[in-house]
Each structure stands twice: as C-alpha cells, then as structure tokens.
Protein backbone atom coordinates (compact mmCIF):
# COMPACT_ATOMS: atom_id res chain seq x y z
CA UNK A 1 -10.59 -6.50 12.10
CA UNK A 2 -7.74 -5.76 14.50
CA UNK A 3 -4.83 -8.54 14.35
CA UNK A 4 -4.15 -9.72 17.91
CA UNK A 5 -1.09 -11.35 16.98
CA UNK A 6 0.86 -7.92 15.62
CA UNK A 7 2.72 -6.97 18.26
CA UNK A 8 3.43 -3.28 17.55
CA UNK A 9 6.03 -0.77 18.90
CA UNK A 10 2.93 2.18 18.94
CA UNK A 11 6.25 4.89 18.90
CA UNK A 12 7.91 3.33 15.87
CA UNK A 13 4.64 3.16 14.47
CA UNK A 14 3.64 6.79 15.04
CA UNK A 15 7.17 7.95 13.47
CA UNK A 16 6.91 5.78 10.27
CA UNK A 17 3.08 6.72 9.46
CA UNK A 18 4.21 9.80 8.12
CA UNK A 19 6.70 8.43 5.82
CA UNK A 20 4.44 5.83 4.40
CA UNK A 21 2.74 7.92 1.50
CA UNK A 22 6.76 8.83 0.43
CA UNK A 23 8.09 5.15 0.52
CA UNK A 24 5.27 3.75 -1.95
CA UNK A 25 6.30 6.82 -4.05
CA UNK A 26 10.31 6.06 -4.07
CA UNK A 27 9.60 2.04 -4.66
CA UNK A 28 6.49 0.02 -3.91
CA UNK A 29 9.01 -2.84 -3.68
CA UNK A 30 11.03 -1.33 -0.81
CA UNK A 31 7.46 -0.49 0.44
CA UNK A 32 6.44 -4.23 0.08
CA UNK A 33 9.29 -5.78 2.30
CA UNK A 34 9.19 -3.23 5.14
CA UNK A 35 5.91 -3.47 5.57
CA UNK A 36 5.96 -7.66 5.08
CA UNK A 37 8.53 -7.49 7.96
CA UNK A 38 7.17 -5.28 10.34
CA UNK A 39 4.04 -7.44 10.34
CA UNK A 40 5.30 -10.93 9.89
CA UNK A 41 8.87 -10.63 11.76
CA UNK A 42 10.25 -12.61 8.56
CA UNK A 43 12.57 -10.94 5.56
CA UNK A 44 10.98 -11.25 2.45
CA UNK A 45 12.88 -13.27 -0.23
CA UNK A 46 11.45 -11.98 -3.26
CA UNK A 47 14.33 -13.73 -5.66
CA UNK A 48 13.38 -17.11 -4.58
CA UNK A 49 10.18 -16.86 -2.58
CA UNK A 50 9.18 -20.26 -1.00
CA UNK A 51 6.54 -19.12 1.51
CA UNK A 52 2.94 -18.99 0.61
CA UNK A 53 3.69 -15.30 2.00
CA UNK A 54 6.40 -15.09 0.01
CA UNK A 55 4.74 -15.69 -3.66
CA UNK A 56 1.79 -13.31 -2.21
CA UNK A 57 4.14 -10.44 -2.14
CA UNK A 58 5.46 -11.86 -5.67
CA UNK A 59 2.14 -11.83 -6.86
CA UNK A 60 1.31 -8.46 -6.03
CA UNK A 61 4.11 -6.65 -7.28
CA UNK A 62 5.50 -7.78 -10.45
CA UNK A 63 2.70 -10.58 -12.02
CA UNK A 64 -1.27 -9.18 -11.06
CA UNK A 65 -0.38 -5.54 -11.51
CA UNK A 66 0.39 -6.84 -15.46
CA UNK A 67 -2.68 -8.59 -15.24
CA UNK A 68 -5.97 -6.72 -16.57
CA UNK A 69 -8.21 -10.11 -16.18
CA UNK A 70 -7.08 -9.79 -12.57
CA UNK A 71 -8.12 -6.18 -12.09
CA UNK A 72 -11.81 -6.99 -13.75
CA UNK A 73 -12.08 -10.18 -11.77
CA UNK A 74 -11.09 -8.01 -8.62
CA UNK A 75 -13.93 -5.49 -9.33
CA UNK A 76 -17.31 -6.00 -8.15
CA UNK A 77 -18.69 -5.25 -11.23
CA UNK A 78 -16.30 -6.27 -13.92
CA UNK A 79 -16.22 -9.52 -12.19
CA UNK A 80 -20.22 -10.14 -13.10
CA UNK A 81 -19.24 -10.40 -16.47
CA UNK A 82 -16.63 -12.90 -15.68
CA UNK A 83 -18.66 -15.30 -13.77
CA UNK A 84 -21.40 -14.78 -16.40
CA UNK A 85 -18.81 -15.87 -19.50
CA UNK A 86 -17.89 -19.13 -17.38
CA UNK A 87 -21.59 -19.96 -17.04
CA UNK A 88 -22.27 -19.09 -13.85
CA UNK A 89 -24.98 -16.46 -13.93
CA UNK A 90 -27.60 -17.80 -11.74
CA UNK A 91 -25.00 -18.06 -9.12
CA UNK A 92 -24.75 -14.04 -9.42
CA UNK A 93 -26.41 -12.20 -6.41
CA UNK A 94 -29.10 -9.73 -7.89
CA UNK A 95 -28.69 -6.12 -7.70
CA UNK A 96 -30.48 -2.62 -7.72
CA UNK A 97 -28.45 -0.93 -9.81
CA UNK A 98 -24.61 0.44 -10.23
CA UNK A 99 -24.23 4.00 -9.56
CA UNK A 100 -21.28 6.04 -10.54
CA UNK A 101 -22.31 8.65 -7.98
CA UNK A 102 -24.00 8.42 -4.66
CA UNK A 103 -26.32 11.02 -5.98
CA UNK A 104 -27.27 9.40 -8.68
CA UNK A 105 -28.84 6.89 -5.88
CA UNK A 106 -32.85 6.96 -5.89
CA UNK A 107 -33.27 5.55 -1.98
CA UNK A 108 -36.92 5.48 -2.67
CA UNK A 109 -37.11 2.35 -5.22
CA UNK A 110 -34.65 0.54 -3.07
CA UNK A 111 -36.28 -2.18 -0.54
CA UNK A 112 -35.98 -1.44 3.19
CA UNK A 113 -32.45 -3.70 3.62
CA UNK A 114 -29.90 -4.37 0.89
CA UNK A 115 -26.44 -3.84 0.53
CA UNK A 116 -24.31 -1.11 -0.85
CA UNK A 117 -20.14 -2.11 -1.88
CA UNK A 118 -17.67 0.27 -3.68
CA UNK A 119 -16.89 -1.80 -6.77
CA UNK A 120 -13.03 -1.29 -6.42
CA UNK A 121 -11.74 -1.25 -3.19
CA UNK A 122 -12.20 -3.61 -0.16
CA UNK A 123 -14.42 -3.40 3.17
CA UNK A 124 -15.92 0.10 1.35
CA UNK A 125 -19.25 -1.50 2.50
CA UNK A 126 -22.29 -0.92 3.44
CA UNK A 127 -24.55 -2.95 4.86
CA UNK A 128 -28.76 -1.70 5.46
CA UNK A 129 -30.62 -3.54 7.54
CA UNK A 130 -33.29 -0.76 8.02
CA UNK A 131 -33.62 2.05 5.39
CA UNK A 132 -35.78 4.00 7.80
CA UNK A 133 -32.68 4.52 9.63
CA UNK A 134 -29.95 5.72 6.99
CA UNK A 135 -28.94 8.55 7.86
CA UNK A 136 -27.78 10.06 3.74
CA UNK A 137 -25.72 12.95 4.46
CA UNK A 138 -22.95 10.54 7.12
CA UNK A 139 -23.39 7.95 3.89
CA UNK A 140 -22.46 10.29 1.04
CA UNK A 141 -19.83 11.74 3.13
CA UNK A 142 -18.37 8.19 3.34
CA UNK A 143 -19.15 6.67 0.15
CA UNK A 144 -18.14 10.15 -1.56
CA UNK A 145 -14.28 9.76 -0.03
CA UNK A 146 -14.43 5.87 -1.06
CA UNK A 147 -15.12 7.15 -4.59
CA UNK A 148 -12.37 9.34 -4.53
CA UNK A 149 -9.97 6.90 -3.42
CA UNK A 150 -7.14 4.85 -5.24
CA UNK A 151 -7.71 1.76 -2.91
CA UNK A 152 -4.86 0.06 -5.36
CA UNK A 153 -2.55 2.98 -4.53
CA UNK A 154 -3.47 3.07 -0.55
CA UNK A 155 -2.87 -0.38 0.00
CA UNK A 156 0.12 -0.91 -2.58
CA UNK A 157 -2.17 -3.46 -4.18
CA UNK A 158 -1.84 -2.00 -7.85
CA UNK A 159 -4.17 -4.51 -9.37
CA UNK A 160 -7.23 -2.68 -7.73
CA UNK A 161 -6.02 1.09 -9.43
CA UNK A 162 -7.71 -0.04 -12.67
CA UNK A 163 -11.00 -0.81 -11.09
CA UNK A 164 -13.66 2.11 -12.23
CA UNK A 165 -15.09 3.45 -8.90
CA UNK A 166 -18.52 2.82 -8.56
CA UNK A 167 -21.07 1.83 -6.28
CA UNK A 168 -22.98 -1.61 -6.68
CA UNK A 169 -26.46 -2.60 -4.66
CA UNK A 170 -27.01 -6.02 -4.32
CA UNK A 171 -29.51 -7.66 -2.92
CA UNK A 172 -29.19 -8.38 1.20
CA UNK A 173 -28.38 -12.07 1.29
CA UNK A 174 -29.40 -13.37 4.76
CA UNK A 175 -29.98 -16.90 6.19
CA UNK A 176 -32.46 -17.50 8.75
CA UNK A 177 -32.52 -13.29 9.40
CA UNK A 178 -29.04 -13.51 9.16
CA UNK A 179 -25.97 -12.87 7.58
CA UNK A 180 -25.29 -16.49 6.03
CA UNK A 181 -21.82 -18.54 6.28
CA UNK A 182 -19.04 -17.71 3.90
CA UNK A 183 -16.82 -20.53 2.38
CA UNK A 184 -13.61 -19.11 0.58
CA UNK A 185 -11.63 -21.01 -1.47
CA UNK A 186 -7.98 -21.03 -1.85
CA UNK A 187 -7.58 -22.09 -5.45
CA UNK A 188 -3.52 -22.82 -5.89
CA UNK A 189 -2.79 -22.96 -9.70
CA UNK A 190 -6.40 -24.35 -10.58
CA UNK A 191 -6.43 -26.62 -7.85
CA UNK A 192 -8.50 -25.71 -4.88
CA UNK A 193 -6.34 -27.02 -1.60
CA UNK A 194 -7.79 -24.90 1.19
CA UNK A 195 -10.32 -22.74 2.65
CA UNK A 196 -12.04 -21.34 5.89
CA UNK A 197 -15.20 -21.10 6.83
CA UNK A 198 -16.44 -17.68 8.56
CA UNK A 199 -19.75 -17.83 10.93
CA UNK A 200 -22.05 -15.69 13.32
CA UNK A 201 -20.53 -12.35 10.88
CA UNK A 202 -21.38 -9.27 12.64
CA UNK A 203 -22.14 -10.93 15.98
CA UNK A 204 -19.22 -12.96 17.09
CA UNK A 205 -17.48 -13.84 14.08
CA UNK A 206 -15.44 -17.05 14.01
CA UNK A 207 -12.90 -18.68 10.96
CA UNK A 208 -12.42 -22.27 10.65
CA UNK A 209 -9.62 -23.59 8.48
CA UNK A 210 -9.83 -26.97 6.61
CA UNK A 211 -8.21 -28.73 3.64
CA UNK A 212 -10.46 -28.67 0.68
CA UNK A 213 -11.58 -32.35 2.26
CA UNK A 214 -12.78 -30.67 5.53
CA UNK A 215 -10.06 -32.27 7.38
CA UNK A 216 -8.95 -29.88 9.81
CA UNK A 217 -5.92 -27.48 9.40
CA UNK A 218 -5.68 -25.29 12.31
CA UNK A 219 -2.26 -23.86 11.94
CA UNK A 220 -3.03 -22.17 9.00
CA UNK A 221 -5.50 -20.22 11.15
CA UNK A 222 -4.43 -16.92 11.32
CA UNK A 223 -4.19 -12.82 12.49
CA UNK A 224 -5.21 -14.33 15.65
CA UNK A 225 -8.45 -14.95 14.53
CA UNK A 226 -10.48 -17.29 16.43
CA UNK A 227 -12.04 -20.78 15.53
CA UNK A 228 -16.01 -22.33 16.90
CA UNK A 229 -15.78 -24.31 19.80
CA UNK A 230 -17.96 -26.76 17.54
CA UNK A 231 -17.45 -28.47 14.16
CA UNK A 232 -18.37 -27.40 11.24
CA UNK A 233 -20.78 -29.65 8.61
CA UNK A 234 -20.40 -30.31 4.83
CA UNK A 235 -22.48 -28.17 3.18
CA UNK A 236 -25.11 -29.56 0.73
CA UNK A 237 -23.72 -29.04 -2.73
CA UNK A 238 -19.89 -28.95 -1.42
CA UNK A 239 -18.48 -30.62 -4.55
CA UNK A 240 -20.08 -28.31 -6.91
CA UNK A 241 -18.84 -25.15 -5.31
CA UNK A 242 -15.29 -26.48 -5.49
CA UNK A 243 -15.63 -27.33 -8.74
CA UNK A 244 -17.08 -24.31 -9.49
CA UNK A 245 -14.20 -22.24 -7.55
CA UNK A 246 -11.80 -24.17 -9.90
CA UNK A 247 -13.05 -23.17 -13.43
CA UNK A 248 -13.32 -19.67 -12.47
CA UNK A 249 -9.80 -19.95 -10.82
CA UNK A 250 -8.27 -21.27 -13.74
CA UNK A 251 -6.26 -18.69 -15.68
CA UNK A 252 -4.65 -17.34 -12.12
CA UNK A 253 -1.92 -19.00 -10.11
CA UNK A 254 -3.50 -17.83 -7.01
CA UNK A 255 -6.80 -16.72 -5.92
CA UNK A 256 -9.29 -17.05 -3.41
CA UNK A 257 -12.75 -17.64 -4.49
CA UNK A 258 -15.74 -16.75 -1.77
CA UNK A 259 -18.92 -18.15 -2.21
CA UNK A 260 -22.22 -18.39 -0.12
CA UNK A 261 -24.32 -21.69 0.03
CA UNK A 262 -27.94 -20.50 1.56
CA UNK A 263 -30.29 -23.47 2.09
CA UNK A 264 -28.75 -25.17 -0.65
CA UNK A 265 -27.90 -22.61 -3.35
CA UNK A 266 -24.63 -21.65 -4.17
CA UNK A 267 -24.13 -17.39 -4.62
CA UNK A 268 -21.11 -15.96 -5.66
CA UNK A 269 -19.37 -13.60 -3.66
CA UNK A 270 -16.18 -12.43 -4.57
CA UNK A 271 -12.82 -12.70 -5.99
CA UNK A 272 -9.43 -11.80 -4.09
CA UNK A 273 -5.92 -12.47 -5.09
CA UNK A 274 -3.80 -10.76 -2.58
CA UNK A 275 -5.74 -12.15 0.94
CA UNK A 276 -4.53 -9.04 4.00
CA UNK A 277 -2.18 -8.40 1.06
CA UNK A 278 -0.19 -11.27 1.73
CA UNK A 279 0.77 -10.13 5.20
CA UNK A 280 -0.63 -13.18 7.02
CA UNK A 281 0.71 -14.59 10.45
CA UNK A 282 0.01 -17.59 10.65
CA UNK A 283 -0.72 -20.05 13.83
CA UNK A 284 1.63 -22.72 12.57
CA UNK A 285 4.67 -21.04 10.55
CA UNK A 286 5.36 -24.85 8.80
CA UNK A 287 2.07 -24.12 6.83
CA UNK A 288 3.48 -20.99 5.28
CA UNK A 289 5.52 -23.48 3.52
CA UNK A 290 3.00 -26.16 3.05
CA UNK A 291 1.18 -23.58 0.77
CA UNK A 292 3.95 -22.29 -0.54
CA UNK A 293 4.68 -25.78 -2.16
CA UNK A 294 1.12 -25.82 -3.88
CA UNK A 295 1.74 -22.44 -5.60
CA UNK A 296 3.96 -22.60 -8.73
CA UNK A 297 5.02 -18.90 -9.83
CA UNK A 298 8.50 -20.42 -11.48
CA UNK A 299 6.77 -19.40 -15.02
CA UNK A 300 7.32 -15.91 -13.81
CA UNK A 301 10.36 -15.58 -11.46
CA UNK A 302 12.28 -17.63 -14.37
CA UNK A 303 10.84 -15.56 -17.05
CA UNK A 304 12.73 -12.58 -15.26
C-alpha cells in the first residue's frame, strides 16, 4: 500500500534505484540508515537506539538475522510447527497442501476459493475467490519469480533468507462473505502493549490503533494510513488472544503477532518481527519513543 506521508524527490529517487542492489552488497548497515532516513527524515542512532524505530533497525541487522527460531517463526510453514509446540493447534488455519513447485499444484482437488501465500516472503499472495476464473499461466509466471526470490535479500530483512520457498494453501477464511478483521499484536519483550485493528480489507481498508486496553492511541497511527469514522468493539474472546499473543511472543524482544477472531474463534495468522521493516512514520513522533521505552534490547547492544 502506497505511503501518503513519504514525500519523495521522484529524481533522487530514479538516480539511487540503480545503486540499491550495490549498497546492500558493500554493507547492509550503510544500506539500513540511508534507507531509514530517506523515509523517516530522522538519522538512525544505531549505538544507542531509543526509538521504537530505532531498536527495529537494531533488530533487523545484528540480533534476528542470528536468530533461526525467528526465521521458522517468520515462515508460513515453519511457523505451524511453532504454534503447534505452544499448544495452539486448533487455532491453525487448515490447508490444502504445501507445494514446493507451482506445478506440483493439482487445481482440480482444490475448492472453488482458497488462498495461496509464498511461505517466505511477504504480500507473495494470492487470494481465489473464484477458481473458474484463474487464469494458471499469469499465476505460475508470478508465483514462479516469488519462488525464485531471496525476499530476505530484497528487502535487507536477512531473517527471511533462511525461509525454504514454498507455496502454502490455506483455507479462505471469510466472515459474513468477507474477508474478516485482523487484530495484530505488538508484543514488547513478552508483554503485549499495542495493536491495530484493520477492517473492510480489499474494499476500503481502514487501521485503528489502541493500547492493548482498547483505549485509543491515534498517534501511533501511521504511513498515512487511515482510521473508521466509527469505534471499534471488544471482540469476544479478547483476553485469550492476548494471552495467547504473549506465550507465543515470549522468547523474542519484539514481535507482532496477527490473529483473526471469526464469530468467536480465534485463527492464527502470522508472525512478523520487522513491521514495513522498521521504516514507520508515525502520526505522533512522541510515540516513537513511547514504544521505544517498552522494548528492552540492552541484553544485546551491551553484549557488543
């Protein structure tokens, strides 16, 4: 989704593309803080980070990449076994199979609408809400360069490089014909503190920010992003999904845990630990700090 609040010099941007490719190559670090300030206006502090921001670009760099829980928990698939271990299998979404090629797909024993994710990469997706009307040479053509990509290398996220490429089906999880609400979970050294809300995905999709108590906090909106002109209710169950965010949070500092609550029951989404890879601009710059209090990385930066 474009980010309304980047305000981009198109020229500069057209010169550097180029270069980008060479940069990571030379030093993802380097990489890291040019591309943290061209997006955020702010100079990244990486000796002693105090924005939420800040640690993000930490994070990413020196402590995930080290990581190889992170990397399965970051997989679509390696992550199943995760959430299975901590007890949580009926919260799993069911799925048609995991394919390590798209040719390996047989269409015919899939239903008519289901959905189709790269298991190692982000927004590789694919979502079928008619099978009549696939259209499977466009869809191997674009699932076959997903494959083939090193999402962890593309974005300088190098927790994702680990993640086997493959393609996962799970079942199409709609609410009232629709794609249902998503609650993610900002868990801050086991402790969930925040989340937002996202609604009407695919039509006209809207984020609401709260504090893990559903009291409102709008500055940490951000990208731009845009809120419902309505609030938002509890959902049924609310204490068990945060409680559930925070055992499967537990051995990170930082991650964001995404769950679905449809008419009641709680499904498991996903797992992300580097949220727009840390490059977020926020409505309210204060609460780049305010998060940046709740996350304690001083095990690492001290250790160095």
């Amino acid at each position: 989704m474009s980010n309304p609040n980047l305000k981009e010099n198109k020229v500069k941007r057209a010169f550097l593309v180029p270069f980008r490719g060479i940069v990571k190559a030379i030093s993802k670090t380097w990489y890291v803080k040019s591309q943290y300030k061209y997006i955020t206006k702010h100079k990244l502090n990486l000796k002693d980070p105090k924005r939420y921001t800040e640690k993000l670009q930490y994070l990413r760099l020196f402590v995930y990449p080290k990581n190889p829980l992170v990397s399965q928990c970051a997989g679509r698939v390696g992550v199943r076994k995760y959430i299975n271990k901590r007890g949580f299998a009926d919260k799993l979404i069911p799925i048609y199979g995991i394919f390590d090629r798209f040719d390996d797909i047989d269409f015919d024993k899939l239903p008519d609408q289901f959905a189709m994710k790269c298991s190692h990469a982000c927004a590789f997706n694919f979502i079928c809400l008619d099978k009549s009307q696939i259209n499977k040479k466009e869809l191997k053509k674009k699932f076959d360069k997903w494959l083939k990509t090193d999402y962890g290398k593309m974005t300088c996220e190098p927790h994702y490089s680990p993640i086997k490429p493959q393609i996962i089906i799970e079942k199409l999880m709609l609410e009232n014909g629709k794609l249902p609400t998503e609650y993610k979970i900002h868990v801050f050294n086991g402790k969930a503190r925040s989340m937002y809300v996202v609604t009407s995905r695919g039509v006209d999709i809207r984020y609401n920010n709260y504090y893990i108590d559903w009291t409102p906090f709008d500055g940490s909106q951000f990208n731009g992003w845009k809120k419902t002109d309505y609030e938002l209710k509890r959902p049924d169950h609310w204490d068990d999904m945060v409680e559930m965010s925070e055992i499967l949070a537990k051995p990170f500092p930082f991650v964001r845990v995404d769950l679905y609550n449809i008419n009641g029951k709680i499904y498991f989404s996903e797992m992300t630990f580097t949220p727009a890879k840390g490059t977020l601009i926020l409505d309210d710059d204060k609460c780049d700090f305010e998060m940046g209090e709740w996350l304690d990385i001083s095990e690492f930066t001290n250790a160095k």
